[in-house]
Each structure stands twice: as structure tokens, then as C-alpha cells.
PDB file of N, CA and C in Angstrom:
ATOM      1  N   UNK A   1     -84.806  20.048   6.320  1.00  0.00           N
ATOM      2  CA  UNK A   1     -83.472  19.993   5.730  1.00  0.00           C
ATOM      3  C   UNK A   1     -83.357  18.761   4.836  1.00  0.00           C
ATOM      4  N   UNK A   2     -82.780  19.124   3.389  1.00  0.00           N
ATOM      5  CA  UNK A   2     -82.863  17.921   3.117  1.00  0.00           C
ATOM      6  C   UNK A   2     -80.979  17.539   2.767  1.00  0.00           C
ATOM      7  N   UNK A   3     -81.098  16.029   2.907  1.00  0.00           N
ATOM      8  CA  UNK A   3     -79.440  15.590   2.666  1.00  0.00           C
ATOM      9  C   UNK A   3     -79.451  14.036   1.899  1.00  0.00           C
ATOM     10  N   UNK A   4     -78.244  13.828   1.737  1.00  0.00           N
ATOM     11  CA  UNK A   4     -78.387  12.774   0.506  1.00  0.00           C
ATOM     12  C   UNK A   4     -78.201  11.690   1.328  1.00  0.00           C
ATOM     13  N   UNK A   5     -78.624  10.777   1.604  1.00  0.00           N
ATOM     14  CA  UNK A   5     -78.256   9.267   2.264  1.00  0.00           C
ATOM     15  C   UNK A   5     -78.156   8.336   0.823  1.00  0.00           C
ATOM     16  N   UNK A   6     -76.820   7.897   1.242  1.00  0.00           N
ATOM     17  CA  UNK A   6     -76.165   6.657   0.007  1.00  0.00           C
ATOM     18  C   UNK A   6     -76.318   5.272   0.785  1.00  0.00           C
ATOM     19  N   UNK A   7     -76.692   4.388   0.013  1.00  0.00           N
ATOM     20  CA  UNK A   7     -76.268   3.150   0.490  1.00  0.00           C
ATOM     21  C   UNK A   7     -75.095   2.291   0.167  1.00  0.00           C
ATOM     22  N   UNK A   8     -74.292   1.950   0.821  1.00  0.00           N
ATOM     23  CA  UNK A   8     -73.024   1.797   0.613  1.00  0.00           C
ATOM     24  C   UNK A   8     -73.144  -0.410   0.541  1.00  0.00           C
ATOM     25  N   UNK A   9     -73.114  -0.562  -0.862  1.00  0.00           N
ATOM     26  CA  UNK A   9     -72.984  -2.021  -0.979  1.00  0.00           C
ATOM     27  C   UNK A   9     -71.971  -2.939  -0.648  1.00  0.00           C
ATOM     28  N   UNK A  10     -70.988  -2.506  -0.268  1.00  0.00           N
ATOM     29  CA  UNK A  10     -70.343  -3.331   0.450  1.00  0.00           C
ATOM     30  C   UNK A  10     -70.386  -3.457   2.027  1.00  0.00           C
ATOM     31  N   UNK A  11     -70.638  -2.491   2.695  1.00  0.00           N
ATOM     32  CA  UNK A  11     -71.389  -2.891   3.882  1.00  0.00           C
ATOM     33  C   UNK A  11     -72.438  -2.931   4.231  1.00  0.00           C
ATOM     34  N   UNK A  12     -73.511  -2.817   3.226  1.00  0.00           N
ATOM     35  CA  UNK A  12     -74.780  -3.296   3.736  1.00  0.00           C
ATOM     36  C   UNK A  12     -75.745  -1.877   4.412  1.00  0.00           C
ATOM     37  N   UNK A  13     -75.310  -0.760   4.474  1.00  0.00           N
ATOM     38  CA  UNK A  13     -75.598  -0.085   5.685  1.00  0.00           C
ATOM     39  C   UNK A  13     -75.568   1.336   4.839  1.00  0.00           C
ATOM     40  N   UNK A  14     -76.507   2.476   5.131  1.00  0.00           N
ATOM     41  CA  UNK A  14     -76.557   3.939   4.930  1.00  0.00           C
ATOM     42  C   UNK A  14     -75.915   4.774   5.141  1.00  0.00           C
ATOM     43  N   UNK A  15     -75.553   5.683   4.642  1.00  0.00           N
ATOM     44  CA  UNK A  15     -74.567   7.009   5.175  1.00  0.00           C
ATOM     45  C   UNK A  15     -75.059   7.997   4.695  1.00  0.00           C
ATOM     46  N   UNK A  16     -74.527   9.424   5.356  1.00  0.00           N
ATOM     47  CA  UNK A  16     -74.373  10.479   5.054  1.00  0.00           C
ATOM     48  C   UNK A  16     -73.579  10.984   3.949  1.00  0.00           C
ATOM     49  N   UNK A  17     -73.778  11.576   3.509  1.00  0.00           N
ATOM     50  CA  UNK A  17     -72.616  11.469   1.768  1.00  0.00           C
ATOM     51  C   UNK A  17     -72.610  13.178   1.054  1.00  0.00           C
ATOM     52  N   UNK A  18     -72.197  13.710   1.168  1.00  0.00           N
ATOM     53  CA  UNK A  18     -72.326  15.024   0.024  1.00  0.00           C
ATOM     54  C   UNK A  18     -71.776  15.164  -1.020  1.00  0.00           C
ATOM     55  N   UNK A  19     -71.367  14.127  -1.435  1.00  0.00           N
ATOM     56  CA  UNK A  19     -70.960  13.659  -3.358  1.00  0.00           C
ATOM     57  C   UNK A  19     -70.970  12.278  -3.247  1.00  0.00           C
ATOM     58  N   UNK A  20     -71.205  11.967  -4.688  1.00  0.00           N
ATOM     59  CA  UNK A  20     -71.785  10.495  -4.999  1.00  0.00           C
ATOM     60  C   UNK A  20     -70.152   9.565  -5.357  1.00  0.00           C
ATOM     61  N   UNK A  21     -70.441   8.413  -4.515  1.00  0.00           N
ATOM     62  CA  UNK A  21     -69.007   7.449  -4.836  1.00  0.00           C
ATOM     63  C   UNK A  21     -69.634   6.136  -5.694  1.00  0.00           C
ATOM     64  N   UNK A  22     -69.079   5.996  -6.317  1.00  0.00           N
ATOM     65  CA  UNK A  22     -69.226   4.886  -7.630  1.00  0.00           C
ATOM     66  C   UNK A  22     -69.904   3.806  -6.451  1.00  0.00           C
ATOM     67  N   UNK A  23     -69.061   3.258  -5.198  1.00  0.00           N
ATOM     68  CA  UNK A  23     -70.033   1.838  -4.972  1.00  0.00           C
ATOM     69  C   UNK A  23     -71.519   1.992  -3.865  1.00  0.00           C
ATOM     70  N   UNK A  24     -71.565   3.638  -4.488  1.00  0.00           N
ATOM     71  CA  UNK A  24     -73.302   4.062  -3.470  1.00  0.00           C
ATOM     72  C   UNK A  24     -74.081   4.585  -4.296  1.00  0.00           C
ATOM     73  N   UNK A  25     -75.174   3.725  -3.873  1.00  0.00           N
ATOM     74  CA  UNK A  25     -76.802   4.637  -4.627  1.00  0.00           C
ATOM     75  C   UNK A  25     -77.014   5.853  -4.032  1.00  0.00           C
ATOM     76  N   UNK A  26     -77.089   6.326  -4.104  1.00  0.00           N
ATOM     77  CA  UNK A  26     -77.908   7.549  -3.494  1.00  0.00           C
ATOM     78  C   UNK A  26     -78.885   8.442  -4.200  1.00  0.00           C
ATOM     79  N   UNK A  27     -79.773   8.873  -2.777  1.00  0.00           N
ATOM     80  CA  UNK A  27     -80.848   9.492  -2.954  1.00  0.00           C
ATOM     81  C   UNK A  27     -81.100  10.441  -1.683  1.00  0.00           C
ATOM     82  N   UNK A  28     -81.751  11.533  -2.700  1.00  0.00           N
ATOM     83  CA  UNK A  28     -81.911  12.275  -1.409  1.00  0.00           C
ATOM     84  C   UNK A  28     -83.072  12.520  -0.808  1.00  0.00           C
ATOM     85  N   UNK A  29     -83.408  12.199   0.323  1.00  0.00           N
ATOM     86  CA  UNK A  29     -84.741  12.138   1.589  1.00  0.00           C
ATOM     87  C   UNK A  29     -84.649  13.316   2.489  1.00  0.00           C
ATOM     88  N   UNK A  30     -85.691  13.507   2.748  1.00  0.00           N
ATOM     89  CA  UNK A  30     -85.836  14.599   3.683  1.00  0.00           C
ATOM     90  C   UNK A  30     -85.542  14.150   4.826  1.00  0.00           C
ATOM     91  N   UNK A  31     -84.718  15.093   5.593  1.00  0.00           N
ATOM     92  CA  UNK A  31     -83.968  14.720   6.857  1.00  0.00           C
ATOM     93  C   UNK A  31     -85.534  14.519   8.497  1.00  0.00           C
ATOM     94  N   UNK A  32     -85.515  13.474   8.919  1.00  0.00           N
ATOM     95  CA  UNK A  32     -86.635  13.354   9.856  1.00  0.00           C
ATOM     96  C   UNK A  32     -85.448  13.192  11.579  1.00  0.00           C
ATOM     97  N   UNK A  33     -84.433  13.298  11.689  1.00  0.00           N
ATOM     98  CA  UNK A  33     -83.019  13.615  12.500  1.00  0.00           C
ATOM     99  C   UNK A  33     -83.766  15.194  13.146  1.00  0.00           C
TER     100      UNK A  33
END
């Protein structure tokens, strides 16, 4: 399965995301969950 993990720069920390928000990178990785 694959899903998008964003990194969210103001807290430092990854998420789950299914549309892109201006203060996250994202990319999508194959789910290993």
C-alpha cells in the first residue's frame, strides 16, 4: 500500500496526509505498517 507521509516543519515530526499543506514536504513511501 502506498500513502503519502508529510513532514510537518513546525513540529519536527511525520504524518499521515492525503493532500499536501503549504508547511509539509511530502512524499510518498511505501507503507512498511
Amino acid at each position: 500500500m502506498w500513502i503519502v507521509y508529510c513532514y510537518n516543519k513546525i513540529t519536527k515530526d511525520y504524518e499521515i496526509l492525503t493532500k499536501k499543506i503549504k508547511n509539509y514536504v511530502c512524499n510518498t513511501r511505501e507503507s512498511f505498517l
